[in-house]
N, C-alpha and C. Protein backbone atom coordinates (compact mmCIF):
# COMPACT_ATOMS: atom_id res chain seq x y z
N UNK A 1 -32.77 -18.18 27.89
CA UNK A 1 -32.22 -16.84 27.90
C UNK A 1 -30.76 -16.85 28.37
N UNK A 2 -30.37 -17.70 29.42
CA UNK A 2 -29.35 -17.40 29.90
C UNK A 2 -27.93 -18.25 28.91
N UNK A 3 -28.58 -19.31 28.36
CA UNK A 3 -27.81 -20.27 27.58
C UNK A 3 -27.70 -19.03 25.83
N UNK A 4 -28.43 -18.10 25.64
CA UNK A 4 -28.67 -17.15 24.56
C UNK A 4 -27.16 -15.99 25.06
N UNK A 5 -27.49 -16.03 26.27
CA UNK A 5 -26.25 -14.84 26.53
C UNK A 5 -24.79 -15.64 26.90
N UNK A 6 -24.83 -16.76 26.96
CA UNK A 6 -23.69 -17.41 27.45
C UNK A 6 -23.09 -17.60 26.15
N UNK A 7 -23.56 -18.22 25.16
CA UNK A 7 -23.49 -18.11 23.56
C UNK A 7 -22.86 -17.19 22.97
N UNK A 8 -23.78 -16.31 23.29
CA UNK A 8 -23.24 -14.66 22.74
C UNK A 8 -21.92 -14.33 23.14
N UNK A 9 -21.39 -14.17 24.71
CA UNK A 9 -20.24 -14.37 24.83
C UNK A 9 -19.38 -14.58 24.34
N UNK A 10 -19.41 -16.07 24.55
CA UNK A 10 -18.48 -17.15 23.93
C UNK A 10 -18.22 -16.15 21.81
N UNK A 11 -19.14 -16.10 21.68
CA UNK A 11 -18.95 -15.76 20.19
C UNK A 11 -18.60 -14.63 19.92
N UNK A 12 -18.48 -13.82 20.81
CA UNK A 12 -18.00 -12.36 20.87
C UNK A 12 -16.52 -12.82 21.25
N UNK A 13 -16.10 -13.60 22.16
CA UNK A 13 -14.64 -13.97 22.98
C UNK A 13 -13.72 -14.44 21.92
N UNK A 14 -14.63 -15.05 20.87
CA UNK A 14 -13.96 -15.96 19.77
C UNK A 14 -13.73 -15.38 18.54
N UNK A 15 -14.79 -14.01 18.12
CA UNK A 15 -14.34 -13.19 17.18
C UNK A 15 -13.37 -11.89 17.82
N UNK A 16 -13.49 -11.94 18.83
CA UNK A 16 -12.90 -10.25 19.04
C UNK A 16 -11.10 -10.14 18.72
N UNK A 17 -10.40 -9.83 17.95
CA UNK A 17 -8.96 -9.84 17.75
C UNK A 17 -7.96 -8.71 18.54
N UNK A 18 -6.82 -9.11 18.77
CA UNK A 18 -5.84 -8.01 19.66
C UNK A 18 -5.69 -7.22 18.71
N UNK A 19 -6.17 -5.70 18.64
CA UNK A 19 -5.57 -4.59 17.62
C UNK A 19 -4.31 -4.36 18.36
N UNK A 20 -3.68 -3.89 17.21
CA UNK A 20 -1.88 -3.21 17.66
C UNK A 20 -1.80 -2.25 16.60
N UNK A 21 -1.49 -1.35 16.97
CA UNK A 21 -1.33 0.00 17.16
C UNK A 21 0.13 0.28 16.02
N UNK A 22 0.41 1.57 14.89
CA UNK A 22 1.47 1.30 14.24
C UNK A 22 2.32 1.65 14.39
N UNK A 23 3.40 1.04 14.18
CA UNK A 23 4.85 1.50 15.11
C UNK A 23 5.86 2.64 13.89
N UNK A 24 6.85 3.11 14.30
CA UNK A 24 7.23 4.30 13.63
C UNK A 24 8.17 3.60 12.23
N UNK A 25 8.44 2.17 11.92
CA UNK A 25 8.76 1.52 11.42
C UNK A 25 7.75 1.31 9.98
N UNK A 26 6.40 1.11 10.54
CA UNK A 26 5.11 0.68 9.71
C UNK A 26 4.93 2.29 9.14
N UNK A 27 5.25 3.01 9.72
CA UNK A 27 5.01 4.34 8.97
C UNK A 27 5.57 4.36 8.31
N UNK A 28 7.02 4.52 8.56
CA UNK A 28 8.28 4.83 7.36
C UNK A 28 8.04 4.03 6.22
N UNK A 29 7.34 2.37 6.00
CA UNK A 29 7.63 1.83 5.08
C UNK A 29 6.33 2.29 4.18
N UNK A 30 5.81 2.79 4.70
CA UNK A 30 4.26 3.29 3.99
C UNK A 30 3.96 4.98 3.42
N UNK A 31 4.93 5.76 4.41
CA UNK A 31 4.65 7.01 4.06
C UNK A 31 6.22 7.92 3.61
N UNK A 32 7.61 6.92 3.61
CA UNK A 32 8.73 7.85 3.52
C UNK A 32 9.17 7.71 4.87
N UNK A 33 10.37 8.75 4.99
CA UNK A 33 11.02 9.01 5.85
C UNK A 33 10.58 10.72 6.26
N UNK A 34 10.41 10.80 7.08
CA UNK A 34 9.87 11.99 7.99
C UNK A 34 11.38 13.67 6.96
N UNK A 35 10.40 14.29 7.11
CA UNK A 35 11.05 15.68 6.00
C UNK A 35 10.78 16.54 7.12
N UNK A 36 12.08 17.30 7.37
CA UNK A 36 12.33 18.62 8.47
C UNK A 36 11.16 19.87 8.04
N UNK A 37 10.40 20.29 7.81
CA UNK A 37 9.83 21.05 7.36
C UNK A 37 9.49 22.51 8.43
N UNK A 38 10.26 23.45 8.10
CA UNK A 38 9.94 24.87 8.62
C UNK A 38 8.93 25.87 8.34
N UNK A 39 8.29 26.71 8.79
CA UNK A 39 7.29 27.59 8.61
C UNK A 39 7.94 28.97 8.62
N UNK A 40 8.41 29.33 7.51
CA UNK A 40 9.48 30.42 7.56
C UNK A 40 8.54 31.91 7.30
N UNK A 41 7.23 31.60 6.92
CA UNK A 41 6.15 33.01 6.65
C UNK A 41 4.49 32.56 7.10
N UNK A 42 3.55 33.45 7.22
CA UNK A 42 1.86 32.65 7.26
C UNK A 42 1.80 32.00 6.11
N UNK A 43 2.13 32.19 4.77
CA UNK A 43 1.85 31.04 4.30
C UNK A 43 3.11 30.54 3.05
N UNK A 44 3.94 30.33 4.01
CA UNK A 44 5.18 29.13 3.24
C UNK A 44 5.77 28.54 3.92
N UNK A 45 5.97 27.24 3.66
CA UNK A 45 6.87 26.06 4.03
C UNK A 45 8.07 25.94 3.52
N UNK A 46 9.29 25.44 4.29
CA UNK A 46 10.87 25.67 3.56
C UNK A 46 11.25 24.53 4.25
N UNK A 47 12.12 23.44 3.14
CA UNK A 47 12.35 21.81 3.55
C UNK A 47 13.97 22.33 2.99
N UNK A 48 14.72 22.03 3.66
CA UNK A 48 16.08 22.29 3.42
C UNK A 48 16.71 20.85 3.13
N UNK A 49 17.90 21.11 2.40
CA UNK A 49 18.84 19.77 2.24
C UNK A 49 19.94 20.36 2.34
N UNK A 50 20.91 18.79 3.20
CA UNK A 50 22.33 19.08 3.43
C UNK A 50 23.34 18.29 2.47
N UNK A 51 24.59 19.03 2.83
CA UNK A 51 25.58 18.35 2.59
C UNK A 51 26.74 18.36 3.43
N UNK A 52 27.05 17.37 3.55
CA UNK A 52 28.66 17.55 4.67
C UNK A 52 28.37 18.39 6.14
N UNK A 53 26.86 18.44 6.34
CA UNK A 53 26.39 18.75 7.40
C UNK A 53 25.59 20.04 7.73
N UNK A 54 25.57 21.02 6.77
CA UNK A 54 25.77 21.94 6.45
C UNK A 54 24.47 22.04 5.19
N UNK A 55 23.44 23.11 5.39
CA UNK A 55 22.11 23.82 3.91
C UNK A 55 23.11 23.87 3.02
N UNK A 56 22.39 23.00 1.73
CA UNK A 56 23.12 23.29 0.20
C UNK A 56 22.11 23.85 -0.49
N UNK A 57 20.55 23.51 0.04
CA UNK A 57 19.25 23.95 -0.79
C UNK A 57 18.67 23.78 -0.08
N UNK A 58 17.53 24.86 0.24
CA UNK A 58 16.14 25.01 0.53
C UNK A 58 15.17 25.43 -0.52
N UNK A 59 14.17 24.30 -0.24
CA UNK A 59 12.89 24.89 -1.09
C UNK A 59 11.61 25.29 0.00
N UNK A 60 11.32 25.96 -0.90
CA UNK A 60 10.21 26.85 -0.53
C UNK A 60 8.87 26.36 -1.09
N UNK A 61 7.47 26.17 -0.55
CA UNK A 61 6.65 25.47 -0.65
C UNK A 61 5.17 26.57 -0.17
N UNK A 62 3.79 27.11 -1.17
CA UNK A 62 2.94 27.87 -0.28
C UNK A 62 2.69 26.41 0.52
N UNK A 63 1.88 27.29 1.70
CA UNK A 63 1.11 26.33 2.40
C UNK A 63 -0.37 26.17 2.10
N UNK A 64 -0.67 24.51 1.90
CA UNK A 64 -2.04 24.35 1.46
C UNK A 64 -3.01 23.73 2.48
N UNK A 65 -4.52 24.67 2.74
CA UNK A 65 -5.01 24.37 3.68
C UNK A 65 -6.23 23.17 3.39
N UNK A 66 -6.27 23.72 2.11
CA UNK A 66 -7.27 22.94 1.89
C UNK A 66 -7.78 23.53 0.08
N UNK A 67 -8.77 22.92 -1.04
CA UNK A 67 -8.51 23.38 -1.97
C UNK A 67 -9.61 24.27 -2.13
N UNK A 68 -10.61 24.64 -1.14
CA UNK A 68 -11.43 26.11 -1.35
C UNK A 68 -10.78 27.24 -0.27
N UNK A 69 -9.99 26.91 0.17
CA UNK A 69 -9.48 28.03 1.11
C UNK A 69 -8.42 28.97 0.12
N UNK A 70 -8.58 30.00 0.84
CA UNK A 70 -7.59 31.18 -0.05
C UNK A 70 -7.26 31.51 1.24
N UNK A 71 -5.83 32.15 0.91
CA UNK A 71 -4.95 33.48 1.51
C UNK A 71 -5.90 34.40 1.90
N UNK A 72 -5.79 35.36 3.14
CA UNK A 72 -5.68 36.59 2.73
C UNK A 72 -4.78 37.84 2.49
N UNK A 73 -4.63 38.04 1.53
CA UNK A 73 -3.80 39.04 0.91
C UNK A 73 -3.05 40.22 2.07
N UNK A 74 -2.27 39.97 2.76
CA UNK A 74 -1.43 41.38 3.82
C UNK A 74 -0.77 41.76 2.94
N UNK A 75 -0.70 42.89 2.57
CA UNK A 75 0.49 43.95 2.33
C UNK A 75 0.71 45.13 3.14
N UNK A 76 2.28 44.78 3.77
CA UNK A 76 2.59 45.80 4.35
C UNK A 76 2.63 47.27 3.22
N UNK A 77 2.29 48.37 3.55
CA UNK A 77 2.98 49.03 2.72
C UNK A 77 3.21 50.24 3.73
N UNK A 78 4.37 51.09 3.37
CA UNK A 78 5.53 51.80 3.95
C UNK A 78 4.99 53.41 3.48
């Protein structure tokens, strides 16, 4: 029994590997470069682009929660 768990050990010590964790580097090369993205209404997103430092274009984007979810419809009316 005890030579069964000493074994086991050992074979657990010898498979187990160092995980590491992904660095903001391993992202970028896998997912892009990170996009400024604003929440300018409940449901729209607005990703702007510059030039010379300065908005030349914003787009406007609904927001998607998921593909059976819906809005619900607010209208202010006056």
């Amino acid at each position: 029994m005890r030579i069964l768990l000493l074994f086991s050990l050992f074979v657990l010590a010898v498979h187990v590997s160092p995980a590491s964790a992904q660095t903001p580097s391993d992202i970028e090369r896998a997912y892009g470069k990170p996009v400024a993205v604003y929440s300018v209404s409940e449901n729209i997103w607005m990703t702007p682009e510059y030039a010379d430092g300065q908005v030349c274009m914003m787009r406007l984007y609904p927001k998607r929660i998921g593909p059976s979810l819906r809005y619900i419809n607010c209208e202010s009316r006056i």
